[in-house]
C-alpha atoms as a PDB file:
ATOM      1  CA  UNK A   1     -18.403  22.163  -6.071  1.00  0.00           C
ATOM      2  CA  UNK A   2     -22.000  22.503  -7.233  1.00  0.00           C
ATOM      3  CA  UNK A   3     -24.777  23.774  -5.286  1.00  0.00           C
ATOM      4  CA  UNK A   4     -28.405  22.656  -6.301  1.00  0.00           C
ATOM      5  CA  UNK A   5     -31.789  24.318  -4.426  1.00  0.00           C
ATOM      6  CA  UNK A   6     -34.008  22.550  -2.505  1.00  0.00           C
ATOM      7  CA  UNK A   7     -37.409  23.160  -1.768  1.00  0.00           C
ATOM      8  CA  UNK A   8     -38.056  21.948   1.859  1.00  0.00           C
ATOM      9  CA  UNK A   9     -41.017  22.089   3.690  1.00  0.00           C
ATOM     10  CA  UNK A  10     -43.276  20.369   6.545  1.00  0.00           C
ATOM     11  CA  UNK A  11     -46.476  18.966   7.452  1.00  0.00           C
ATOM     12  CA  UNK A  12     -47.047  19.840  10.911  1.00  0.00           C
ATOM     13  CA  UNK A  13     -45.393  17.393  13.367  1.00  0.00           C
ATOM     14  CA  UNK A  14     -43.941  15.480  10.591  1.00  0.00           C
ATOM     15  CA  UNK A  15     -40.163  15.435   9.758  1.00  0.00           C
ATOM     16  CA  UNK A  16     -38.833  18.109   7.124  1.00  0.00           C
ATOM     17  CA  UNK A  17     -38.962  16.926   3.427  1.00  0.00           C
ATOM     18  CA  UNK A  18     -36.583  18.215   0.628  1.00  0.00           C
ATOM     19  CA  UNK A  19     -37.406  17.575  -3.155  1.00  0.00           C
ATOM     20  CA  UNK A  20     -35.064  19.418  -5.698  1.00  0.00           C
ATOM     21  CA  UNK A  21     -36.870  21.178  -8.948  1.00  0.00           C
ATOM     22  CA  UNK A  22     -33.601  20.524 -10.953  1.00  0.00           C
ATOM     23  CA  UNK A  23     -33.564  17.067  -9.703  1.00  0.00           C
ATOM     24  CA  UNK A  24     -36.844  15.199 -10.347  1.00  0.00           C
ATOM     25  CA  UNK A  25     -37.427  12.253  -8.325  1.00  0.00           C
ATOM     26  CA  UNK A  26     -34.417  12.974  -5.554  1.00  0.00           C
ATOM     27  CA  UNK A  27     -36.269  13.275  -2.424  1.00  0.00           C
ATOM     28  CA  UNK A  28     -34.696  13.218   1.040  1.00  0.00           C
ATOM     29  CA  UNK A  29     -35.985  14.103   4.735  1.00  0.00           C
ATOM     30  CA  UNK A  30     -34.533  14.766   8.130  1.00  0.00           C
ATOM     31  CA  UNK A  31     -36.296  14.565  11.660  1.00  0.00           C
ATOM     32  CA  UNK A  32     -34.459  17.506  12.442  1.00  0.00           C
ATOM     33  CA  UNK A  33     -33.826  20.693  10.900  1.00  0.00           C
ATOM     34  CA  UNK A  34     -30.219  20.578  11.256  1.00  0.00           C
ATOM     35  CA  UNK A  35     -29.704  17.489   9.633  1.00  0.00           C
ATOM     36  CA  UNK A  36     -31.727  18.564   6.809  1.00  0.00           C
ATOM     37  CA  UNK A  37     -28.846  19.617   4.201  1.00  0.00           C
ATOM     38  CA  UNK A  38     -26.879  17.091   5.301  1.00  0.00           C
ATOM     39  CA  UNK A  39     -29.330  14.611   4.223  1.00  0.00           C
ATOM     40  CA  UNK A  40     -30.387  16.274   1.591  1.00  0.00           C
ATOM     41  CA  UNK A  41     -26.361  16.415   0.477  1.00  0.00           C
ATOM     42  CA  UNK A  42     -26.216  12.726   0.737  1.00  0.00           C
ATOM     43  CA  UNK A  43     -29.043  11.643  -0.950  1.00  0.00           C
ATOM     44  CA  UNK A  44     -28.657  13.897  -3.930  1.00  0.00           C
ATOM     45  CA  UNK A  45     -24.716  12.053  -4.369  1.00  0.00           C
ATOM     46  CA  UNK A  46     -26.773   8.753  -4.474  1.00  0.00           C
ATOM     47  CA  UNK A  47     -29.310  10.069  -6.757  1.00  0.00           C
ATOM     48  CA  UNK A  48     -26.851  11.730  -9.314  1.00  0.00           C
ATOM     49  CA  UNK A  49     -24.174   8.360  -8.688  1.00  0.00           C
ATOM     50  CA  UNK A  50     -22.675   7.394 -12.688  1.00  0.00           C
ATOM     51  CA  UNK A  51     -25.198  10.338 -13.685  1.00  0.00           C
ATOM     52  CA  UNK A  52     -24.512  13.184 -16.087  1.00  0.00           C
ATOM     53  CA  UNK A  53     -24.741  15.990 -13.657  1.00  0.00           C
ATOM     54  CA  UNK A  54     -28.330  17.941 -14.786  1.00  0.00           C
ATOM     55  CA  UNK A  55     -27.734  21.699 -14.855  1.00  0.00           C
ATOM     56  CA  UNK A  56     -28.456  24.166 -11.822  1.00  0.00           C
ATOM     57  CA  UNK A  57     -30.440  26.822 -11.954  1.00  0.00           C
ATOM     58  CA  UNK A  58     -29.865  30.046 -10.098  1.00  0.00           C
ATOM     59  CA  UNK A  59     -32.159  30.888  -6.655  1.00  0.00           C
ATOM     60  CA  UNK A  60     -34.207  33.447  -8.756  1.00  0.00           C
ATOM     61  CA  UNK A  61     -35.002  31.360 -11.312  1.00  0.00           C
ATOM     62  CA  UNK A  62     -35.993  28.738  -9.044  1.00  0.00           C
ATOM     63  CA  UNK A  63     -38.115  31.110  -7.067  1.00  0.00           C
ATOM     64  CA  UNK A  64     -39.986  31.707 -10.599  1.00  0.00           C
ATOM     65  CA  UNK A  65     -41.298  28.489 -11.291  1.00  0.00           C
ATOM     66  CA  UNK A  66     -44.989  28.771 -10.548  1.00  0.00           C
ATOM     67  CA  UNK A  67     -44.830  25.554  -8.271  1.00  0.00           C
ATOM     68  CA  UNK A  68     -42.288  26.771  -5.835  1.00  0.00           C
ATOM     69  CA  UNK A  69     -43.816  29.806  -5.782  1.00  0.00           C
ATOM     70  CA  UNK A  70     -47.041  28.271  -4.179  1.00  0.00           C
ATOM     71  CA  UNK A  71     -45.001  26.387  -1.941  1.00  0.00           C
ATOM     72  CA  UNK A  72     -42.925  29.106  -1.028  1.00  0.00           C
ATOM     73  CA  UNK A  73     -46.495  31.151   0.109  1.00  0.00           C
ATOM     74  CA  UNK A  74     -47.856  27.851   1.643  1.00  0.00           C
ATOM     75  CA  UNK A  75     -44.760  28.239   4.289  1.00  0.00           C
ATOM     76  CA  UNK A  76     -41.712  25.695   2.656  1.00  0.00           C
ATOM     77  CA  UNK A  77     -38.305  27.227   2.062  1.00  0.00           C
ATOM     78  CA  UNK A  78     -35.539  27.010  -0.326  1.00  0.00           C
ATOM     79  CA  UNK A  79     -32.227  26.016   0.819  1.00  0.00           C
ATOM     80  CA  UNK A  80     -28.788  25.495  -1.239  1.00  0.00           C
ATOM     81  CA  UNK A  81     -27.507  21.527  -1.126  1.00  0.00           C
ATOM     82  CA  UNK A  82     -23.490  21.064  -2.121  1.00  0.00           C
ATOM     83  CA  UNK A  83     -23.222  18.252  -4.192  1.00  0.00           C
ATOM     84  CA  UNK A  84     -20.152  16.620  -2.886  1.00  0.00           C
ATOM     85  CA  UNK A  85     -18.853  13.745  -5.080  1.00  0.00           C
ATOM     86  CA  UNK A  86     -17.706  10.947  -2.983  1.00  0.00           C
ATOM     87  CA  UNK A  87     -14.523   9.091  -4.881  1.00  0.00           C
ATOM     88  CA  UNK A  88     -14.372   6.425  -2.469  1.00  0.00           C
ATOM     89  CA  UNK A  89     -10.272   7.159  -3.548  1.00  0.00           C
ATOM     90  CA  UNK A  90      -8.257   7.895  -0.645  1.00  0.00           C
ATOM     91  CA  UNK A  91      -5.494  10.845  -1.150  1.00  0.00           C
ATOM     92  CA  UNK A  92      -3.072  11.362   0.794  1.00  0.00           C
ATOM     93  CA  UNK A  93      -2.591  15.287   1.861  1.00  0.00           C
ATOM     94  CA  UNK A  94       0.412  17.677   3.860  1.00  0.00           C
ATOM     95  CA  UNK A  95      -1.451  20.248   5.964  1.00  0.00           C
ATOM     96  CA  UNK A  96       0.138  22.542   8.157  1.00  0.00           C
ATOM     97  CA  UNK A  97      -1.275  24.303  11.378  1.00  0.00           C
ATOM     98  CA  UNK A  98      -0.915  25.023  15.482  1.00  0.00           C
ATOM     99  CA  UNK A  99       0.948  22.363  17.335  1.00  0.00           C
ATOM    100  CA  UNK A 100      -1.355  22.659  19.959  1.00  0.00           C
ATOM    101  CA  UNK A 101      -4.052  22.276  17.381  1.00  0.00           C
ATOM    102  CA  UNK A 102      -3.055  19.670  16.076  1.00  0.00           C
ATOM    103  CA  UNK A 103      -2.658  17.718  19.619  1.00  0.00           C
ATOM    104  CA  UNK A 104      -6.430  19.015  20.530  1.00  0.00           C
ATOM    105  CA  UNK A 105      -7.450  17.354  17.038  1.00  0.00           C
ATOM    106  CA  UNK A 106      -5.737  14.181  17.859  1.00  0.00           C
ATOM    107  CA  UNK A 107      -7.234  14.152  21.570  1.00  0.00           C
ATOM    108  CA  UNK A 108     -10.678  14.732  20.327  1.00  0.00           C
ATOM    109  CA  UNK A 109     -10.288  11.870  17.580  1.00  0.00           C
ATOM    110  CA  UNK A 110      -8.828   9.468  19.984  1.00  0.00           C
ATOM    111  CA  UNK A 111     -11.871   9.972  22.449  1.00  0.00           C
ATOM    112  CA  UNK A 112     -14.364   9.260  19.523  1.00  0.00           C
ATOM    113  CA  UNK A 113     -12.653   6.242  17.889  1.00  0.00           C
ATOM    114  CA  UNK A 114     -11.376   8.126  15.150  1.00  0.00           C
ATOM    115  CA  UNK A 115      -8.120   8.905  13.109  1.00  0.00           C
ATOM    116  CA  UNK A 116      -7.133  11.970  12.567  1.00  0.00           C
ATOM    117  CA  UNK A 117      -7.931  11.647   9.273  1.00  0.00           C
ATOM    118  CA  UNK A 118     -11.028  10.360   9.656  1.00  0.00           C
ATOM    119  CA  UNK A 119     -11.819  13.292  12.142  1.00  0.00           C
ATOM    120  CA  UNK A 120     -10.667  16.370   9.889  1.00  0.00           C
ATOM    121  CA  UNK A 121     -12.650  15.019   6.838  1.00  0.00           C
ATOM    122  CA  UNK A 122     -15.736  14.348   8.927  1.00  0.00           C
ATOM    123  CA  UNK A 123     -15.493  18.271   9.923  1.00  0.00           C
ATOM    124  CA  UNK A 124     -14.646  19.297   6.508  1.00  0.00           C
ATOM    125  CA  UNK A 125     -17.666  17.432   5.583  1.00  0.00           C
ATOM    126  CA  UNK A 126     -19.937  19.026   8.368  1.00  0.00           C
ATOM    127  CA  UNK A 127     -18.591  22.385   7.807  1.00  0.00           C
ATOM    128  CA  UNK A 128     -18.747  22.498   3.701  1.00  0.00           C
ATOM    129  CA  UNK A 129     -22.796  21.640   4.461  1.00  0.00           C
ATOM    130  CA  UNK A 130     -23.438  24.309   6.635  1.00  0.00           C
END
């Protein structure tokens, strides 16, 4: 999985933006800070969707370019953004763990409408942004 770096930053009040120096023209925002890479995540799949994947540069060189310097001293900050590659190709998968687990699991996606497959990739999701 690739990671690309995002310069975010915000006006006062107004939500968080996110722009990517190795992505020109991939924007995203989020009202809320912890929906920010998640966003960010999502929109950069949509931006980069049947697109040869640009290259990545590293944090330091990032933190180089004279732009996101000045942003960087005008109070926005860098975050890393996975770039996760949605298939929309089902596999099917044998995972092992806790049989109590595995009954909380299926309790807790019963209660919010979802399978259990549905459920574990939704926290694999979650948890691979954070």
């Amino acid at each position: 999985m690739r990671n690309y770096i995002a310069l975010a930053h915000q006006d006062g009040d107004s939500s968080y933006g996110v722009q990517f120096p190795d992505v020109p023209g991939c924007f995203s925002s989020a009202d809320d800070l912890d929906q920010l890479v998640n966003n960010a995540s999502e929109a950069l799949a949509l931006h980069l969707e049947g697109e040869a994947l640009p290259p990545s540069r590293s944090l330091t060189d990032i933190r180089l370019n004279e732009y996101v310097a000045k942003e960087l001293a005008d109070g926005a900050f860098l975050i890393a953004v996975p770039l996760i590659t949605l298939t929309g190709r089902t596999v099917k998968a044998n995972i092992t763990m806790d049989a109590g687990l595995l009954d909380a699991v299926d309790q807790t996606a019963k209660t919010r409408g979802l399978t259990r497959s549905a459920y574990l990739a939704d926290l694999a999701r979650r948890d691979i942004m954070f």
